[in-house]
PDB file of N, CA and C in Angstrom:
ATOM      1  N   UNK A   1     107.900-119.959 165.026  1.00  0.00           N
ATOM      2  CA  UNK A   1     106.560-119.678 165.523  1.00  0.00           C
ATOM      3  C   UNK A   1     105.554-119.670 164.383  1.00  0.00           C
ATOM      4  N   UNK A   2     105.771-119.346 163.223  1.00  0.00           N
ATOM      5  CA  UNK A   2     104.910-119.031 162.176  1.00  0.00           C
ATOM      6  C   UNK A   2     104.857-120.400 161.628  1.00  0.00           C
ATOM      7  N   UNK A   3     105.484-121.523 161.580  1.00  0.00           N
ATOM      8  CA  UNK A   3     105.857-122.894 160.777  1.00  0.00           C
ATOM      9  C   UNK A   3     104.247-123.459 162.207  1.00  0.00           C
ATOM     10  N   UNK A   4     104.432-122.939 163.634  1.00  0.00           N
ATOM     11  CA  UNK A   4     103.409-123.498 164.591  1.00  0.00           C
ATOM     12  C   UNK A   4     101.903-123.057 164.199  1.00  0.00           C
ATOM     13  N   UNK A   5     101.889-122.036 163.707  1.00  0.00           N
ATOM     14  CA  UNK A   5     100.554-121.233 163.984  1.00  0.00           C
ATOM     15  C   UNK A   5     100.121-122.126 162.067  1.00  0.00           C
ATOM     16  N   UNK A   6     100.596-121.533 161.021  1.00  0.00           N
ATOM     17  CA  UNK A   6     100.182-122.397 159.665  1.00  0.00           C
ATOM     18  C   UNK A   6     100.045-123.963 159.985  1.00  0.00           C
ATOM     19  N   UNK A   7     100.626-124.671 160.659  1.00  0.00           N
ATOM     20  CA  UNK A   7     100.484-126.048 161.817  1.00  0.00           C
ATOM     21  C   UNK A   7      98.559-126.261 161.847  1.00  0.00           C
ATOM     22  N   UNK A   8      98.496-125.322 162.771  1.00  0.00           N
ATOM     23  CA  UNK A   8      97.541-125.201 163.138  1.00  0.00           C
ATOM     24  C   UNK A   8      96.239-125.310 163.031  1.00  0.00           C
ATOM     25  N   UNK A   9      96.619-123.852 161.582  1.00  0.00           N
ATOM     26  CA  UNK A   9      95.502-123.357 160.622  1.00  0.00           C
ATOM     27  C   UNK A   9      95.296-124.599 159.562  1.00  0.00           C
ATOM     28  N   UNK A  10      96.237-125.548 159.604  1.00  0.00           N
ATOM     29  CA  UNK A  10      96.100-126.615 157.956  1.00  0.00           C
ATOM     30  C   UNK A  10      95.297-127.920 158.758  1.00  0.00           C
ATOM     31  N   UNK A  11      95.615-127.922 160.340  1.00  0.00           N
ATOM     32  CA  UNK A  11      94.791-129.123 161.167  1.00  0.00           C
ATOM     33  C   UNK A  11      93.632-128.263 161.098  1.00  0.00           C
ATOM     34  N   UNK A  12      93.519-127.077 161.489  1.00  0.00           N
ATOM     35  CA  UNK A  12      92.084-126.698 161.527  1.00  0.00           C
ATOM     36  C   UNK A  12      90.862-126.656 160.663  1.00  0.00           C
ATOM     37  N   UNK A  13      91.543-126.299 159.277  1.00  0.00           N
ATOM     38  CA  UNK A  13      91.302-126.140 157.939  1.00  0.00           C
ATOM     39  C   UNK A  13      90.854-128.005 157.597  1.00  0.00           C
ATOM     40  N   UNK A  14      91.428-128.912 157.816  1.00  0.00           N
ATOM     41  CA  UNK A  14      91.067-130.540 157.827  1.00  0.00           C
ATOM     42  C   UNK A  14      90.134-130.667 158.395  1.00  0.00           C
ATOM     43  N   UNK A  15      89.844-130.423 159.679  1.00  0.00           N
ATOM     44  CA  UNK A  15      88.968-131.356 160.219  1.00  0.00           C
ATOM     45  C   UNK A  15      87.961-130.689 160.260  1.00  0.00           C
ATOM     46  N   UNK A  16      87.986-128.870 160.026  1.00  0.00           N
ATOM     47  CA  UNK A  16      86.413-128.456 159.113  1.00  0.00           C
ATOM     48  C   UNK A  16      85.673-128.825 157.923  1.00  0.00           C
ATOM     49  N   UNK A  17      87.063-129.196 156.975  1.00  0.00           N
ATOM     50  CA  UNK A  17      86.748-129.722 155.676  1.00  0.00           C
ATOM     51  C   UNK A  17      85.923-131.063 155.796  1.00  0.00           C
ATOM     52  N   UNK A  18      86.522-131.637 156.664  1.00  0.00           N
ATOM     53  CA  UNK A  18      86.048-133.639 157.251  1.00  0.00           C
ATOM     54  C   UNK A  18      84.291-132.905 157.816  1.00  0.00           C
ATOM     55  N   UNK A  19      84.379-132.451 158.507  1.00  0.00           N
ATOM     56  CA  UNK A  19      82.894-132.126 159.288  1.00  0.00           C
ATOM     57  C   UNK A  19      82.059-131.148 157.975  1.00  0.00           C
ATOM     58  N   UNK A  20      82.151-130.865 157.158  1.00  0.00           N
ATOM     59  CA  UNK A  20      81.406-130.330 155.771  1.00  0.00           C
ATOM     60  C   UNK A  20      81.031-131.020 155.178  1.00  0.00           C
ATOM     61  N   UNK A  21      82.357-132.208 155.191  1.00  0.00           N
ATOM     62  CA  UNK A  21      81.856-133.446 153.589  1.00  0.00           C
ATOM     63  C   UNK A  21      81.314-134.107 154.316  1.00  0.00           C
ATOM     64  N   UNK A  22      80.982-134.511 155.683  1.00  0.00           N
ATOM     65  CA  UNK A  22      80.603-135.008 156.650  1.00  0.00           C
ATOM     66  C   UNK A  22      78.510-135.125 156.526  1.00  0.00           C
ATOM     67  N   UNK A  23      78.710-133.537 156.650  1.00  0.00           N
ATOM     68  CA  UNK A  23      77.468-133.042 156.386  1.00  0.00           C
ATOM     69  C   UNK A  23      76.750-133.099 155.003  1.00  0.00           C
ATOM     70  N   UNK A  24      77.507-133.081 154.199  1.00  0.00           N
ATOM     71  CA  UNK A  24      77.378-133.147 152.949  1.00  0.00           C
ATOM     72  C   UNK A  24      76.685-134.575 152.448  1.00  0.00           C
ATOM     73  N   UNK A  25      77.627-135.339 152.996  1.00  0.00           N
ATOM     74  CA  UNK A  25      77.001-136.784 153.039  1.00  0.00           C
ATOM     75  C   UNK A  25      75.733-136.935 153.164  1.00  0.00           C
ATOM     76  N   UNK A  26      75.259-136.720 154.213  1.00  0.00           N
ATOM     77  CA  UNK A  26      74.470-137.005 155.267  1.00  0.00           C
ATOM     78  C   UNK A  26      73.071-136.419 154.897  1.00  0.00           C
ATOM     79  N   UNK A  27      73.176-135.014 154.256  1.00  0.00           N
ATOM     80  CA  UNK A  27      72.450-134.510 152.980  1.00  0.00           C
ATOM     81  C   UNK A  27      71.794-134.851 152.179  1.00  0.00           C
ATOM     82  N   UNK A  28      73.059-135.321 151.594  1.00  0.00           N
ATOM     83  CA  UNK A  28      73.012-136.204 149.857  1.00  0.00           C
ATOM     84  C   UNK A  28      72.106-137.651 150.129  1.00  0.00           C
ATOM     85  N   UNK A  29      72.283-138.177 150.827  1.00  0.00           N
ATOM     86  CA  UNK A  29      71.992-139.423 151.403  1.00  0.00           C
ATOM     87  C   UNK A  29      70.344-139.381 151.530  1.00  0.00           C
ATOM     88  N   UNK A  30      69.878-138.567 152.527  1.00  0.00           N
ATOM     89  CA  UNK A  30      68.618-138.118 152.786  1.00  0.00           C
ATOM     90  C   UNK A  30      67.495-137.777 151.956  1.00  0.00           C
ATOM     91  N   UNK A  31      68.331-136.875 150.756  1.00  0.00           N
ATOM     92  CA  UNK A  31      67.754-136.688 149.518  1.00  0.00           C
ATOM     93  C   UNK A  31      67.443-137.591 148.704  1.00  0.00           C
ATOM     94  N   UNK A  32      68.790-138.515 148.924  1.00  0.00           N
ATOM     95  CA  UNK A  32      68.297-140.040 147.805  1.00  0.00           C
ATOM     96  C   UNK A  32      67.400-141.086 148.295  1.00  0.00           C
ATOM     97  N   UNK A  33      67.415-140.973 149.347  1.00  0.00           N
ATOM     98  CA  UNK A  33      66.363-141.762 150.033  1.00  0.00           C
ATOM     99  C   UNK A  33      65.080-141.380 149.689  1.00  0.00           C
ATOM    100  N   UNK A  34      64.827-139.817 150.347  1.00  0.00           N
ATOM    101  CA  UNK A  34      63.494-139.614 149.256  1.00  0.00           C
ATOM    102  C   UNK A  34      62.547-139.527 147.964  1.00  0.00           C
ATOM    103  N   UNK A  35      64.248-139.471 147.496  1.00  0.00           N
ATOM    104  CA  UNK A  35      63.650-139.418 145.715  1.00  0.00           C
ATOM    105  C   UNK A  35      63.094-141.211 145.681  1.00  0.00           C
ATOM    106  N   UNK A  36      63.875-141.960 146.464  1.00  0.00           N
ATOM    107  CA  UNK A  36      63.560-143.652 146.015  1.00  0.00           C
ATOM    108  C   UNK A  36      62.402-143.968 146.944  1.00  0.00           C
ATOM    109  N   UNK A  37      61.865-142.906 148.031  1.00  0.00           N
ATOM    110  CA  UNK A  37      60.988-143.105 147.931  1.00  0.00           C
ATOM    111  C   UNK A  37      60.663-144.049 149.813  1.00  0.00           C
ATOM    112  N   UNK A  38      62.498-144.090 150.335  1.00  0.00           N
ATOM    113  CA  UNK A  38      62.246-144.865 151.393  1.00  0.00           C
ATOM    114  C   UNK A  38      62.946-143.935 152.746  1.00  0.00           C
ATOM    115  N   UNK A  39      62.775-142.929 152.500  1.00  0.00           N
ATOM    116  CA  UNK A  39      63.263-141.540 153.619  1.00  0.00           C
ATOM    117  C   UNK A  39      62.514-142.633 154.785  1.00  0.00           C
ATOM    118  N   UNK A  40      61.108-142.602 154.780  1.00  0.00           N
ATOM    119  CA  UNK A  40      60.218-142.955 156.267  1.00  0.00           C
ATOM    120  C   UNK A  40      60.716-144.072 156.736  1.00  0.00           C
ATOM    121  N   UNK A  41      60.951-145.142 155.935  1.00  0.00           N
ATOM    122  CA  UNK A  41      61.379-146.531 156.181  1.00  0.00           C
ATOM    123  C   UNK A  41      62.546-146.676 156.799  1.00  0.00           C
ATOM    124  N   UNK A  42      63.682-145.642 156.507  1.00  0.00           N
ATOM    125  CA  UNK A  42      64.936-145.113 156.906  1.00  0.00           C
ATOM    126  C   UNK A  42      64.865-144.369 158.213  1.00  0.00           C
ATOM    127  N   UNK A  43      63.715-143.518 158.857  1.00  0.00           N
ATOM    128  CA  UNK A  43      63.689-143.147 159.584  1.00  0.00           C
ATOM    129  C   UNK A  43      63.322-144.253 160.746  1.00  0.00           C
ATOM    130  N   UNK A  44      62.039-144.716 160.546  1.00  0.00           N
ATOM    131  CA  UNK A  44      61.688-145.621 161.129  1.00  0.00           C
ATOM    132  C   UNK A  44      62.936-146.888 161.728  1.00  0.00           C
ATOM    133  N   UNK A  45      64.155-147.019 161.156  1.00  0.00           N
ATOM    134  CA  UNK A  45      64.732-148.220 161.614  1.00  0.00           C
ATOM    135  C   UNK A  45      66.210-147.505 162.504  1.00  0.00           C
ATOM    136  N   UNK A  46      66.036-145.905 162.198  1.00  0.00           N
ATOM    137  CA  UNK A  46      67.452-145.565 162.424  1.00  0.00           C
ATOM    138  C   UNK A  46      66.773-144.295 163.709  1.00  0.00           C
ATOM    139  N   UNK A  47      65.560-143.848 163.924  1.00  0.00           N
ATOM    140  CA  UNK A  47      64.940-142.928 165.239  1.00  0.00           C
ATOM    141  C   UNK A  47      65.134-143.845 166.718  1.00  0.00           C
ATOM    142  N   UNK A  48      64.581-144.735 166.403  1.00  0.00           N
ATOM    143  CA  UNK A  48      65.082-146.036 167.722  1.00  0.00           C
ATOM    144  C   UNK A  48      66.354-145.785 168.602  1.00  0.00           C
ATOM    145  N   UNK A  49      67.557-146.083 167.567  1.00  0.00           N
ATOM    146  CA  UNK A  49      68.836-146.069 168.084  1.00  0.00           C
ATOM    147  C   UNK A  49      69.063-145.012 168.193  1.00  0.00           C
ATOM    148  N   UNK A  50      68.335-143.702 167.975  1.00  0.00           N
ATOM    149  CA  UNK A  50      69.094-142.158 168.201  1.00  0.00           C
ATOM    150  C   UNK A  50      68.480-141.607 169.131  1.00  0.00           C
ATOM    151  N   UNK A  51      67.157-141.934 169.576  1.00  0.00           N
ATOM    152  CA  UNK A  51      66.662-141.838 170.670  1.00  0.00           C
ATOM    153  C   UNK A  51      67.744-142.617 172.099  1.00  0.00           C
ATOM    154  N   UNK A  52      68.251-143.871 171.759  1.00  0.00           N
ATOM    155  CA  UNK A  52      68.468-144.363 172.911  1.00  0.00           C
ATOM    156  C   UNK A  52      69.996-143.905 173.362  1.00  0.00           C
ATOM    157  N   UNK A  53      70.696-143.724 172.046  1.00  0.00           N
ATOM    158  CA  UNK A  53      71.536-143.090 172.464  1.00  0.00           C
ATOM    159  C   UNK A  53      71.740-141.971 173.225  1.00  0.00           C
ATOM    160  N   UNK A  54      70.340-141.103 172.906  1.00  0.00           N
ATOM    161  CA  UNK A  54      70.173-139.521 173.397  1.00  0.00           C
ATOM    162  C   UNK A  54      70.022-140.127 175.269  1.00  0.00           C
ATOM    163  N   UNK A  55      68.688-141.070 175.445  1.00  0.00           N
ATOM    164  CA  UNK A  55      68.498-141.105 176.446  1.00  0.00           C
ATOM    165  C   UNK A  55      69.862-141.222 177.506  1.00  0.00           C
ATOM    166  N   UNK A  56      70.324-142.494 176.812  1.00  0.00           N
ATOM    167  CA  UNK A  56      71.935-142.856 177.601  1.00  0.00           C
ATOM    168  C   UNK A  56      72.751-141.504 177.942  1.00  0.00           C
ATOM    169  N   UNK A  57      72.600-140.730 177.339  1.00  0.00           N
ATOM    170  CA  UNK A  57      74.223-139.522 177.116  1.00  0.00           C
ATOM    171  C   UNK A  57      73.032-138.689 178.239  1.00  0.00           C
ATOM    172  N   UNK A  58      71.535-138.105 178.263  1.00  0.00           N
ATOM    173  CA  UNK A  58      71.425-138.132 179.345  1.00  0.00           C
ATOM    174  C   UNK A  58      71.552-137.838 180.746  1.00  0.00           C
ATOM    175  N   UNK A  59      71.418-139.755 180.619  1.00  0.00           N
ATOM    176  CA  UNK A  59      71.822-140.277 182.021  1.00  0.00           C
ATOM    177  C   UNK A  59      72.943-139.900 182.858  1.00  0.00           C
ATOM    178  N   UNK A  60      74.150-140.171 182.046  1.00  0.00           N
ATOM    179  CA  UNK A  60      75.179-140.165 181.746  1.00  0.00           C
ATOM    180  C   UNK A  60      75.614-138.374 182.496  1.00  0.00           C
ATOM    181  N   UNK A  61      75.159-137.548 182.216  1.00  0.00           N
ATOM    182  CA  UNK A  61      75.617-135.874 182.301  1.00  0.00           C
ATOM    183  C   UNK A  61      74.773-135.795 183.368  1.00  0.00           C
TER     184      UNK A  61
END
């Protein structure tokens, strides 16, 4: 039972770690965009598709 539950805690412990560096990314990324100066330009080509996705999911529920 204890070999199930540490099982568990080491999948759980992963795929928080994955969704941190995840975020982390996503961060880092944002930041470098602004320092170079093209955050808006980045927004501008990538708000489109996140809007339509939103609309779809939605529909969808």
């Amino acid at each position: 039972m204890g070999e199930v539950v540490q099982f568990m805690l080491l999948r759980f412990a992963i795929i928080g770690g994955g969704v941190l560096l995840l975020v982390l990314l996503v961060g880092v990324l944002a930041i470098a965009l602004k320092k170079a100066g093209r955050y808006d330009q980045a927004k501008r080509f990538v708000e489109p598709m996140v809007r339509d996705r939103l609309d779809k999911r939605r529909k969808r529920d």
